[in-house]
C-alpha atoms as a PDB file:
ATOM      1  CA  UNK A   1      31.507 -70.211  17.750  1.00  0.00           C
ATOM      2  CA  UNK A   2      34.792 -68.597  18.875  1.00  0.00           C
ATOM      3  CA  UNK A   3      38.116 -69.008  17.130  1.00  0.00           C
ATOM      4  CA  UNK A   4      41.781 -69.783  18.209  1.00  0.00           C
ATOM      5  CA  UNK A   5      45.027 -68.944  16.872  1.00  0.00           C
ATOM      6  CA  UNK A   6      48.525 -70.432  17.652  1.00  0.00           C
ATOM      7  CA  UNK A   7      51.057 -68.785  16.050  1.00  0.00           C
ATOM      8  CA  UNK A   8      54.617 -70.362  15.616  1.00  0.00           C
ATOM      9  CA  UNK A   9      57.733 -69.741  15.246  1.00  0.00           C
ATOM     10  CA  UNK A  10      59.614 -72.907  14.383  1.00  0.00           C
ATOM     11  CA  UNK A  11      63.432 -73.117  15.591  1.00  0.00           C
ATOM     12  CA  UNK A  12      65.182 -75.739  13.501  1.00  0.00           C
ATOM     13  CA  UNK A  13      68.875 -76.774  14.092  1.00  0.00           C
ATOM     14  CA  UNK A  14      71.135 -76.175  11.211  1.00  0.00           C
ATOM     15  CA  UNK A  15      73.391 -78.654  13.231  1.00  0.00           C
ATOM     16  CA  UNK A  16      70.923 -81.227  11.579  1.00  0.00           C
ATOM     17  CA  UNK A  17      71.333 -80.063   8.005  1.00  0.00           C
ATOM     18  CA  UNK A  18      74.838 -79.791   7.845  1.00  0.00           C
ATOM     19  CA  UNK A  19      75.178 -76.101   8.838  1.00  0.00           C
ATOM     20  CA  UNK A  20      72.694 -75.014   6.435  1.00  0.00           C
ATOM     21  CA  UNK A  21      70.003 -72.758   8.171  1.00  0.00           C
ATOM     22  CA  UNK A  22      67.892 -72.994   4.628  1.00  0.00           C
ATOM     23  CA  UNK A  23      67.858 -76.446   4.732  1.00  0.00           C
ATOM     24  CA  UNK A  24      67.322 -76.614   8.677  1.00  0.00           C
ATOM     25  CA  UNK A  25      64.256 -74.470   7.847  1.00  0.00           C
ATOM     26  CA  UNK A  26      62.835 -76.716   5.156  1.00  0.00           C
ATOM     27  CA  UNK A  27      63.764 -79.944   7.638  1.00  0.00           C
ATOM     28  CA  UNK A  28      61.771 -78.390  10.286  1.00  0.00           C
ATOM     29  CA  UNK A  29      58.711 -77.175   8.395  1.00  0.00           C
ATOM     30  CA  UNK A  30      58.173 -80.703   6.814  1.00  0.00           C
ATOM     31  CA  UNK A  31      58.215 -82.235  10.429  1.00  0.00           C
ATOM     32  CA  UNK A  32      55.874 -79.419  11.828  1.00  0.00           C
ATOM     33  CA  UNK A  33      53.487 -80.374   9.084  1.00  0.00           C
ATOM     34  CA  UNK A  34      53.597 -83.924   9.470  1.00  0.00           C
ATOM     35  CA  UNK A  35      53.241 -83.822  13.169  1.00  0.00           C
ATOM     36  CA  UNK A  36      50.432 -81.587  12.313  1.00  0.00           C
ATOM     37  CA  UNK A  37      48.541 -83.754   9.824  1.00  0.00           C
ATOM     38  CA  UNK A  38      48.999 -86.527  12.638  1.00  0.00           C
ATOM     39  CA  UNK A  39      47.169 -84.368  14.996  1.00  0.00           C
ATOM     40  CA  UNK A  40      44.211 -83.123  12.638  1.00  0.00           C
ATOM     41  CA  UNK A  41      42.756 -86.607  13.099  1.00  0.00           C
ATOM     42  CA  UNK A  42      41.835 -85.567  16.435  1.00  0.00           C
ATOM     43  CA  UNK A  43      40.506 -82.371  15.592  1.00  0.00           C
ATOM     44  CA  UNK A  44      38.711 -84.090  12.960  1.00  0.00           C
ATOM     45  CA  UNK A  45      37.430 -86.808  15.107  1.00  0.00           C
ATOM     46  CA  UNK A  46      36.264 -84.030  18.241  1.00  0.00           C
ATOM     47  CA  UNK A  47      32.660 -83.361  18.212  1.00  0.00           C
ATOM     48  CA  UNK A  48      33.154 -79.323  19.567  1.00  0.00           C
ATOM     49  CA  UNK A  49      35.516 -78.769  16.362  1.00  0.00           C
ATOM     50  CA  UNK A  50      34.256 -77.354  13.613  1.00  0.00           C
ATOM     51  CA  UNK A  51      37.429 -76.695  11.180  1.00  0.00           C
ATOM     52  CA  UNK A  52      40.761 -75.831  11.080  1.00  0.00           C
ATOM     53  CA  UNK A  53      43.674 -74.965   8.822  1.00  0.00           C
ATOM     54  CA  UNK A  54      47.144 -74.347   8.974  1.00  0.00           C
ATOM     55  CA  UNK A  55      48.845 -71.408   6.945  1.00  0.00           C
ATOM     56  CA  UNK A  56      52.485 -71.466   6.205  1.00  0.00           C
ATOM     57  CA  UNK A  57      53.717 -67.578   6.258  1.00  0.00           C
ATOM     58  CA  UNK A  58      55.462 -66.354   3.021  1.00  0.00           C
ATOM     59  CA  UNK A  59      57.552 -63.698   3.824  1.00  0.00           C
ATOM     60  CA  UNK A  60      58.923 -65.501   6.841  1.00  0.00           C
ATOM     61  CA  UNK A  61      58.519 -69.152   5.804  1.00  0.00           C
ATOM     62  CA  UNK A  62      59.598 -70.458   9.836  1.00  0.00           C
ATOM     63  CA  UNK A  63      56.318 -69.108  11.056  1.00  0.00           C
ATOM     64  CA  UNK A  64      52.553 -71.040  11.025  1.00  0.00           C
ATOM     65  CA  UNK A  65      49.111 -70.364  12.200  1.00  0.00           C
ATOM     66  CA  UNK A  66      46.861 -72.665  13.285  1.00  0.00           C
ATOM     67  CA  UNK A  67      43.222 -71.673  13.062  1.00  0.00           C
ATOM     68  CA  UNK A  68      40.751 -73.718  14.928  1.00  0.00           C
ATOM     69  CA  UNK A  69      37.140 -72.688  14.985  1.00  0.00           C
ATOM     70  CA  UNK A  70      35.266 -74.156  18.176  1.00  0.00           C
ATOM     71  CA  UNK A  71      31.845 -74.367  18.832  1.00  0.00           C
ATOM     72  CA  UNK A  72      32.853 -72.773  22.040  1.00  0.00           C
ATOM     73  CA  UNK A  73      35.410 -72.155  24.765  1.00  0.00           C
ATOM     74  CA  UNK A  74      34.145 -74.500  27.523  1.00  0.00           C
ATOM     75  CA  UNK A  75      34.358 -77.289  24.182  1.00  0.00           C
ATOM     76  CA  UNK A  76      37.480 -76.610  23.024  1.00  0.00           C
ATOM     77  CA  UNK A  77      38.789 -76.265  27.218  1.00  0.00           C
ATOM     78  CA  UNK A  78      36.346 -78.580  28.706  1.00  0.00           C
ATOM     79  CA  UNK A  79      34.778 -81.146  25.948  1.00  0.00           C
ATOM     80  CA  UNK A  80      37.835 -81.176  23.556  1.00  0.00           C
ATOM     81  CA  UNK A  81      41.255 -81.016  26.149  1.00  0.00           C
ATOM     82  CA  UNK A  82      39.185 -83.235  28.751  1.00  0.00           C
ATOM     83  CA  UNK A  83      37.741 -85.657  25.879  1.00  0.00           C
ATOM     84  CA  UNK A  84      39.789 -89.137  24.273  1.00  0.00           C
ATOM     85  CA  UNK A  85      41.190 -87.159  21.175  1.00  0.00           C
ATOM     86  CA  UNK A  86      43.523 -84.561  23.188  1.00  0.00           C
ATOM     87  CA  UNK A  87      46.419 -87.146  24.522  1.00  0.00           C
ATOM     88  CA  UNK A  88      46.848 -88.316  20.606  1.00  0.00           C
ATOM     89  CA  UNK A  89      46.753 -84.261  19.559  1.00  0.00           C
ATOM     90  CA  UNK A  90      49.135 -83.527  22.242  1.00  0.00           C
ATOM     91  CA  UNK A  91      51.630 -86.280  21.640  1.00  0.00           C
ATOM     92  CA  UNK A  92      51.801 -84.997  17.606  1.00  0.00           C
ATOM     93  CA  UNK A  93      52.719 -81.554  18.296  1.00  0.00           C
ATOM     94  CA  UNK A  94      54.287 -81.375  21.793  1.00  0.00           C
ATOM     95  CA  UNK A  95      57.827 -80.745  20.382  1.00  0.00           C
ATOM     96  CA  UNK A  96      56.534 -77.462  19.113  1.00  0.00           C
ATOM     97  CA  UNK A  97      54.755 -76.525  22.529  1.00  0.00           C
ATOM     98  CA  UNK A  98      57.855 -74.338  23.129  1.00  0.00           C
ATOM     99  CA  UNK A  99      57.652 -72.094  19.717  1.00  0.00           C
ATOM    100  CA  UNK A 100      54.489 -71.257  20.145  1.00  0.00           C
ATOM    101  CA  UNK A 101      54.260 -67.624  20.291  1.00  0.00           C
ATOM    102  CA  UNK A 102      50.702 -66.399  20.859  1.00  0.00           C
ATOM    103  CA  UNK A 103      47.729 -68.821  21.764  1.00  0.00           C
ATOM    104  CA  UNK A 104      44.487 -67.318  21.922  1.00  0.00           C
ATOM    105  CA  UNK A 105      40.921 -67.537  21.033  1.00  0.00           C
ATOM    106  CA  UNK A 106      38.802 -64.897  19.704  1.00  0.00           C
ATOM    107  CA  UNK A 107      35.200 -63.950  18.923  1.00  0.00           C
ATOM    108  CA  UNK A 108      33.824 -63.313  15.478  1.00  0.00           C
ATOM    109  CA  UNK A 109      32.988 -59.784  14.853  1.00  0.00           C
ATOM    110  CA  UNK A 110      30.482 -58.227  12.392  1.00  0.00           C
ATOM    111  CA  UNK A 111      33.199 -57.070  10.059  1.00  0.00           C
ATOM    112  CA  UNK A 112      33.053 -60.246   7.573  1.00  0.00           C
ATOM    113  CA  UNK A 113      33.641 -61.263   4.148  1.00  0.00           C
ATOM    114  CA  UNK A 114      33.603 -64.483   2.266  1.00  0.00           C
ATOM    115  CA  UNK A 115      33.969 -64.701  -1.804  1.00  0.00           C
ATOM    116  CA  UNK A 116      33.284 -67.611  -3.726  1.00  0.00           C
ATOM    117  CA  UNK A 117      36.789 -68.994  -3.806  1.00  0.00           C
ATOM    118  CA  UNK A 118      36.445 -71.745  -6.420  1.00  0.00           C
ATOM    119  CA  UNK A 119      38.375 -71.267  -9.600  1.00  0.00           C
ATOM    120  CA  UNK A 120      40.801 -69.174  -7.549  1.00  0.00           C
ATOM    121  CA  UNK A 121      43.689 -71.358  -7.524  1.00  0.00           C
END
């Protein structure tokens, strides 16, 4: 399994909201979401993807990471890009193509933990 991270920085116009950059922000992170729970259907539906979620930064609320755990690099570049669900993935989020800031995949190291998360929220 390896793992890939797109980070983004999302640009909204405050021409759209009136001037407001606030409001530009929040116009912009609801589209970026939507387009992205368009696109998890193909993830979903893609045999060499095994999860995914996408994190909202606090401190910096125009940012997002995507984390996409593949079963490997020749699925997610081969099987998954080359297979029927990437044309309806790329059409969701292609507007944001362009504020992506780092796209990379990584390998799992031994340095791991994972607590029971229930009751936690």
């Amino acid at each position: 399994m390896i793992v890939e991270y797109i980070r983004y920085k999302l640009t909204g116009s405050p021409a759209q909201s009136g001037g407001n950059i606030a409001a530009a922000a929040a116009v912009a992170a609801v589209a970026f979401e939507a387009a992205y729970q368009t696109a998890a259907s193909s993830l979903k539906a893609s045999p060499n993807c095994l999860g995914y979620e996408l994190s909202r930064c606090v401190e910096e609320q125009d940012r997002y990471i995507l984390r996409i755990e593949w079963d490997s690099i020749d699925g997610h570049l081969t099987g998954f890009r080359r297979g029927p669900e990437f044309a309806s993935f790329l059409a969701a989020i292609k507007p944001y193509i362009n504020q992506i800031e780092e796209m990379q995949h990584y390998a799992l190291t031994s340095v791991v933990l994972s607590k029971d998360k229930r009751g936690m929220l």
